[in-house]
N, C-alpha and C. Protein backbone atom coordinates (compact mmCIF):
# COMPACT_ATOMS: atom_id res chain seq x y z
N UNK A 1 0.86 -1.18 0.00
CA UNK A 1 0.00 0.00 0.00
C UNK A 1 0.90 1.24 0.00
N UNK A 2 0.42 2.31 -0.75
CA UNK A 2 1.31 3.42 -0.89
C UNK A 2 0.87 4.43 0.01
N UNK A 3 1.75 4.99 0.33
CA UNK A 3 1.89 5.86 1.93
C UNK A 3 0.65 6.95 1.31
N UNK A 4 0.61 7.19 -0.08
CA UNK A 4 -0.70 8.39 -0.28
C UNK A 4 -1.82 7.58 -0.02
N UNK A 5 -2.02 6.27 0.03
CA UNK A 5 -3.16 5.29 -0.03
C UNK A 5 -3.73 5.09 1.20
N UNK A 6 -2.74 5.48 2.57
CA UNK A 6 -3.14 5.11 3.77
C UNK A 6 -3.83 6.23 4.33
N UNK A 7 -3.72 7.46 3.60
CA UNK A 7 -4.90 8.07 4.16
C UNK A 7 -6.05 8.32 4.36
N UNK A 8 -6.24 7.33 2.90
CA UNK A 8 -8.37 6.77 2.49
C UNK A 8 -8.60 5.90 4.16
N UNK A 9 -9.57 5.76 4.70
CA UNK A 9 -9.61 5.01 5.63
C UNK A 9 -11.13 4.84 5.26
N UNK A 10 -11.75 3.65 6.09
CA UNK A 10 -13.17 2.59 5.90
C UNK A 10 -13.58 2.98 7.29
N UNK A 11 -13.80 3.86 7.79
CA UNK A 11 -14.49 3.53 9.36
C UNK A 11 -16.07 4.55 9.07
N UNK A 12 -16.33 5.54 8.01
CA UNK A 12 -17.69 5.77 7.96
C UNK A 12 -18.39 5.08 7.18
N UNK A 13 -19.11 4.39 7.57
CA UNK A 13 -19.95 3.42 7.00
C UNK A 13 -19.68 2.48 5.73
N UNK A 14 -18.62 1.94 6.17
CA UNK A 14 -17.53 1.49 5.79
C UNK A 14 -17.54 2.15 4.24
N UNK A 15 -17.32 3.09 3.40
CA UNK A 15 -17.15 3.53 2.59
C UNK A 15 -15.72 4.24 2.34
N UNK A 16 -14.81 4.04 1.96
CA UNK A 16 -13.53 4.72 1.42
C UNK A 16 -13.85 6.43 1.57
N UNK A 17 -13.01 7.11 2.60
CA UNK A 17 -13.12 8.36 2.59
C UNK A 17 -11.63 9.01 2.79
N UNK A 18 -11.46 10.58 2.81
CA UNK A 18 -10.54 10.71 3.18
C UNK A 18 -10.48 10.68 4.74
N UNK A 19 -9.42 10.38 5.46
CA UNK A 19 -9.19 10.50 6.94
C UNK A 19 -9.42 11.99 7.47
N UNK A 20 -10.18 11.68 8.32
CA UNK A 20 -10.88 12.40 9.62
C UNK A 20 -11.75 13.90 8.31
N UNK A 21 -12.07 13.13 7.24
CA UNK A 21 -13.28 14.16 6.34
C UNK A 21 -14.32 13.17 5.64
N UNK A 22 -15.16 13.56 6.07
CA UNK A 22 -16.50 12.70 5.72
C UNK A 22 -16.32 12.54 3.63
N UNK A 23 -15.72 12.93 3.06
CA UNK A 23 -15.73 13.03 1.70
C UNK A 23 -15.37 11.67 1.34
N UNK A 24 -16.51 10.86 0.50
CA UNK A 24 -15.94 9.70 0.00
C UNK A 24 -15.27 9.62 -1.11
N UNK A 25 -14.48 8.28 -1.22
CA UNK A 25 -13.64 8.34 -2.59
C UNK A 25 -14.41 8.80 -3.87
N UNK A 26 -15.71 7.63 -4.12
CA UNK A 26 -16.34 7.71 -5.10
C UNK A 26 -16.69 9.36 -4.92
N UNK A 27 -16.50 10.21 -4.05
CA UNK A 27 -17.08 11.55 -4.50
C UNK A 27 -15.74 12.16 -5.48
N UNK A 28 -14.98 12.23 -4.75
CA UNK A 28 -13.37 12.79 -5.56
C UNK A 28 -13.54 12.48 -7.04
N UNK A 29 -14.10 11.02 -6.98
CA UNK A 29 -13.58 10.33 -8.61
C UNK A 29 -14.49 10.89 -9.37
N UNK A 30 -15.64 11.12 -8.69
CA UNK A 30 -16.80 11.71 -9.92
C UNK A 30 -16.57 12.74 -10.18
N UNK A 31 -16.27 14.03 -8.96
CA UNK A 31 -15.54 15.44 -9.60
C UNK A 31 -14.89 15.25 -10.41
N UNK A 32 -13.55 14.04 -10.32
CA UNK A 32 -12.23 14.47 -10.73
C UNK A 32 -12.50 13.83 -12.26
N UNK A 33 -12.52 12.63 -12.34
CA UNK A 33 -12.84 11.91 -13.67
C UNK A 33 -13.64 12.06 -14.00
N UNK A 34 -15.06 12.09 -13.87
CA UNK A 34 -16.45 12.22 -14.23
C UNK A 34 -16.91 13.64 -14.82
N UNK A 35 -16.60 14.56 -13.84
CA UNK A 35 -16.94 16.04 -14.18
C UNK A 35 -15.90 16.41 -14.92
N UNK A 36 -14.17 15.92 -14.71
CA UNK A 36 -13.47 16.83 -15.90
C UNK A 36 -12.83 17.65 -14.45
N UNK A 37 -13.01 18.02 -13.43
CA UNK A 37 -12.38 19.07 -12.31
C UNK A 37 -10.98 18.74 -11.98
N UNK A 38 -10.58 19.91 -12.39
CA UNK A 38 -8.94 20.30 -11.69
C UNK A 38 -9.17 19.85 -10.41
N UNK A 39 -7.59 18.67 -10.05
CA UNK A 39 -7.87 18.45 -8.49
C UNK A 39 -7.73 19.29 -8.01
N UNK A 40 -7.32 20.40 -8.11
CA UNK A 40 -6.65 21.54 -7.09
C UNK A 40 -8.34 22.24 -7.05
N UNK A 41 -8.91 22.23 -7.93
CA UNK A 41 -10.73 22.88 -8.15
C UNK A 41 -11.95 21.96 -6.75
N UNK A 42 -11.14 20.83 -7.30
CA UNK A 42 -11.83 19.87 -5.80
C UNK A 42 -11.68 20.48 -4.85
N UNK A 43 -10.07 20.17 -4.61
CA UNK A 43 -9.61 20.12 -3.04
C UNK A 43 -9.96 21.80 -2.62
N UNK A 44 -10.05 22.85 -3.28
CA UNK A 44 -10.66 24.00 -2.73
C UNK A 44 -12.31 24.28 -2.65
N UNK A 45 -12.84 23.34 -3.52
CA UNK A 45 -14.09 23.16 -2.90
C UNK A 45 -14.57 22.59 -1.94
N UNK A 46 -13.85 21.36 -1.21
CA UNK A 46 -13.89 20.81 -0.54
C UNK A 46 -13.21 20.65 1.05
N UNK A 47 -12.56 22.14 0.57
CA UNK A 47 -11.51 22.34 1.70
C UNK A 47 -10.64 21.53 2.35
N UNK A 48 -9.80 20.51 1.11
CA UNK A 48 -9.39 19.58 1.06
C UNK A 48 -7.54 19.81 0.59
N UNK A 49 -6.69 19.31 1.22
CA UNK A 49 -5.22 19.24 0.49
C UNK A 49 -5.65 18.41 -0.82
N UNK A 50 -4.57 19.15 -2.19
CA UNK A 50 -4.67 18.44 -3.27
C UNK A 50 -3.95 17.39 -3.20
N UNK A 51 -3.34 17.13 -2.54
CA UNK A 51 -2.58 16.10 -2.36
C UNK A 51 -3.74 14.59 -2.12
N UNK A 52 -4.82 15.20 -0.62
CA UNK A 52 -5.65 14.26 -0.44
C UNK A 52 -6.55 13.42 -1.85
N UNK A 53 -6.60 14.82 -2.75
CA UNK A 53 -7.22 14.48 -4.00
C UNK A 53 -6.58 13.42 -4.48
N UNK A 54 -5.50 13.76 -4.54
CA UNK A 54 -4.51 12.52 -5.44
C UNK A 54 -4.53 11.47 -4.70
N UNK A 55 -4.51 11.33 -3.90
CA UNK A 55 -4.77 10.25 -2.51
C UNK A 55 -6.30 9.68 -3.02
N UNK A 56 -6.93 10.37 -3.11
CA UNK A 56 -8.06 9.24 -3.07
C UNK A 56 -8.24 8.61 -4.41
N UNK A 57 -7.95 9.76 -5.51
CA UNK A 57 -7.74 9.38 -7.08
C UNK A 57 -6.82 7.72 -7.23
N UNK A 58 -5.54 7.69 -6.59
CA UNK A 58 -4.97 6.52 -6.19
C UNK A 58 -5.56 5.39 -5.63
N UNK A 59 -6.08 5.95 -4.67
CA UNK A 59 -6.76 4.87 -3.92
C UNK A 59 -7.75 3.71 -4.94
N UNK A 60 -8.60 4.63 -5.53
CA UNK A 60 -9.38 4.17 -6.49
C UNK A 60 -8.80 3.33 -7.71
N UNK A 61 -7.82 3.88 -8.39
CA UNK A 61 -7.55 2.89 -9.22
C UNK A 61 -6.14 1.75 -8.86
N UNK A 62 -6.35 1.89 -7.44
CA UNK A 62 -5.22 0.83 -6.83
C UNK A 62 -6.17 -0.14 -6.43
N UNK A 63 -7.18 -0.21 -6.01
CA UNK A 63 -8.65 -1.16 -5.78
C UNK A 63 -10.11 -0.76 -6.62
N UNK A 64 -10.20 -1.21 -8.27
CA UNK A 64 -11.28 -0.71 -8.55
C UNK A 64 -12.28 -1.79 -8.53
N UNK A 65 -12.16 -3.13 -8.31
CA UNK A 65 -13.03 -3.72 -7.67
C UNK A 65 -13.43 -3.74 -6.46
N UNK A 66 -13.00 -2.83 -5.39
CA UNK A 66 -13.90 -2.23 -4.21
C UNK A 66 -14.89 -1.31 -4.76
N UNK A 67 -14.79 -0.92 -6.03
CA UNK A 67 -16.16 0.40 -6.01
C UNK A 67 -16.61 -0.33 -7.27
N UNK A 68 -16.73 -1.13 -7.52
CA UNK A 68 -17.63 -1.75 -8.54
C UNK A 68 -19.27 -1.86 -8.03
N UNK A 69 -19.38 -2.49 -6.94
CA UNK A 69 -20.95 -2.46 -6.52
C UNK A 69 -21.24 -1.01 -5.76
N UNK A 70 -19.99 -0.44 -5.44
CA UNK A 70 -21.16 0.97 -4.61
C UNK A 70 -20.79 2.11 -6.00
N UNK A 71 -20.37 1.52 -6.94
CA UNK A 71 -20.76 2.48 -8.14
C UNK A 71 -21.78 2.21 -8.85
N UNK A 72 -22.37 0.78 -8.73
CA UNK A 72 -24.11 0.20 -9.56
C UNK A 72 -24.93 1.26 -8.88
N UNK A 73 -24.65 0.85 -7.17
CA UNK A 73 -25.36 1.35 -6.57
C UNK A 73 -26.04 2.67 -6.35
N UNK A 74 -24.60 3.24 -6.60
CA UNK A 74 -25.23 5.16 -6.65
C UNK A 74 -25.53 5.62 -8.28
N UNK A 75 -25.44 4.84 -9.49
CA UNK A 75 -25.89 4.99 -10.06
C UNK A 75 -27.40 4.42 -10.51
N UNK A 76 -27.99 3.62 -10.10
CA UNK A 76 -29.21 2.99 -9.59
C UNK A 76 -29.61 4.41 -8.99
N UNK A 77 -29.45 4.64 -8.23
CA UNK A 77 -30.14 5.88 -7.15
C UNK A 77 -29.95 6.98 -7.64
N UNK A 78 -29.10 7.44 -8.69
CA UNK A 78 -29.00 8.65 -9.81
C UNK A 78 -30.01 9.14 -10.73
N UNK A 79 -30.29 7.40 -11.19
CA UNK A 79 -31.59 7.06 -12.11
C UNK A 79 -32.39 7.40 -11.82
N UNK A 80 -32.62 6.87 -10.96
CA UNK A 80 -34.00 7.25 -9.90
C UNK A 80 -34.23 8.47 -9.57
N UNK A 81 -33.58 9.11 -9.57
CA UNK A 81 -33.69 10.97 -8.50
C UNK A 81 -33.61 11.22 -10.15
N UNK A 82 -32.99 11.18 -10.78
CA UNK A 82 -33.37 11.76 -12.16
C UNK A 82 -34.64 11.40 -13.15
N UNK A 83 -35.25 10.52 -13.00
CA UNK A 83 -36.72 9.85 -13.20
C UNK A 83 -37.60 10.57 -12.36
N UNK A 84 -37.60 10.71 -11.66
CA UNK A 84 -38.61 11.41 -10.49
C UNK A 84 -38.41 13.09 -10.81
N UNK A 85 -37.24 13.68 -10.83
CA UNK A 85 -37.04 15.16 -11.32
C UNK A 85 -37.69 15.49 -11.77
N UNK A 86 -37.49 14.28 -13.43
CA UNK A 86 -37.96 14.67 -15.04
C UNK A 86 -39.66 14.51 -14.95
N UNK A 87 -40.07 13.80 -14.33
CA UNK A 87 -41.77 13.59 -14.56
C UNK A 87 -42.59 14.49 -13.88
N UNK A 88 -43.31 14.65 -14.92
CA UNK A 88 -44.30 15.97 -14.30
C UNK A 88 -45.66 15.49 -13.48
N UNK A 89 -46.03 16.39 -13.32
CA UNK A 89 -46.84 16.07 -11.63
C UNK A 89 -47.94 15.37 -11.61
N UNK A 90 -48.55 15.20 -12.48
CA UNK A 90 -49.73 14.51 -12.97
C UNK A 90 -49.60 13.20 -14.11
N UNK A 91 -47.99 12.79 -14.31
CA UNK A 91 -48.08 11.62 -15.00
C UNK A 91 -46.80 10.68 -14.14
N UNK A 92 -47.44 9.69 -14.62
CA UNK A 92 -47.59 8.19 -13.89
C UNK A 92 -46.59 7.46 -14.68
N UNK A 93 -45.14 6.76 -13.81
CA UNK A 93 -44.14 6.26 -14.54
C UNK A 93 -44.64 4.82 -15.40
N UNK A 94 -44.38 4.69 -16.54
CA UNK A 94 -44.47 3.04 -16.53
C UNK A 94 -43.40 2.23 -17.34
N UNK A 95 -43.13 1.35 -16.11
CA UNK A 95 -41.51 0.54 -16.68
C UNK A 95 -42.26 -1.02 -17.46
C-alpha cells in the first residue's frame, strides 16, 4: 500500500473516505474523472489538500473492484432521483 493510499480510511460506514473528512472516494472520482475538475478545483471546494485528492484518485484505481458495486449502486439511485425530477406532476411512470 502506498503511503498516499493510507490516508483513504473505511471507518464511515464502511465507505472509502478521506481521513478524519466525511468526503468519499467515489465523490473525488466523480468530480475528478467524471466532471473533468482540476484536483486543485476539488480540493478547494472541498476544503481539502490536493494532495488528499490525489490520494483518493490513487486509492481508487489501486482497488477498482472495491467500487464496482457501490458504483451500480449510486448509479441505480442517480436514475432514480433523475426519473422522479424529469416527470411531471400529474403523470404516472411506466416501466
Amino acid at each position: 500500500m502506498s503511503q498516499q493510499s493510507a490516508r483513504i480510511v473505511r471507518d464511515l460506514l464502511d465507505e472509502p473516505h478521506i481521513q478524519d473528512r466525511p468526503i468519499p472516494v467515489l465523490t473525488i472520482i466523480e468530480r475528478v474523472e467524471g466532471r473533468g475538475l482540476d484536483p486543485q478545483t476539488v480540493a478547494d471546494r472541498h476544503d481539502l489538500d490536493v494532495g488528499d485528492v490525489y490520494a483518493a484518485v490513487l486509492y481508487y484505481h489501486e482497488r477498482p473492484r472495491e467500487f464496482e458495486e457501490p458504483g451500480r449502486e449510486r448509479e441505480a439511485i442517480m436514475d432514480e432521483i433523475e426519473r422522479d425530477i424529469n416527470r411531471a406532476e400529474d403523470v404516472t411512470a411506466t416501466e
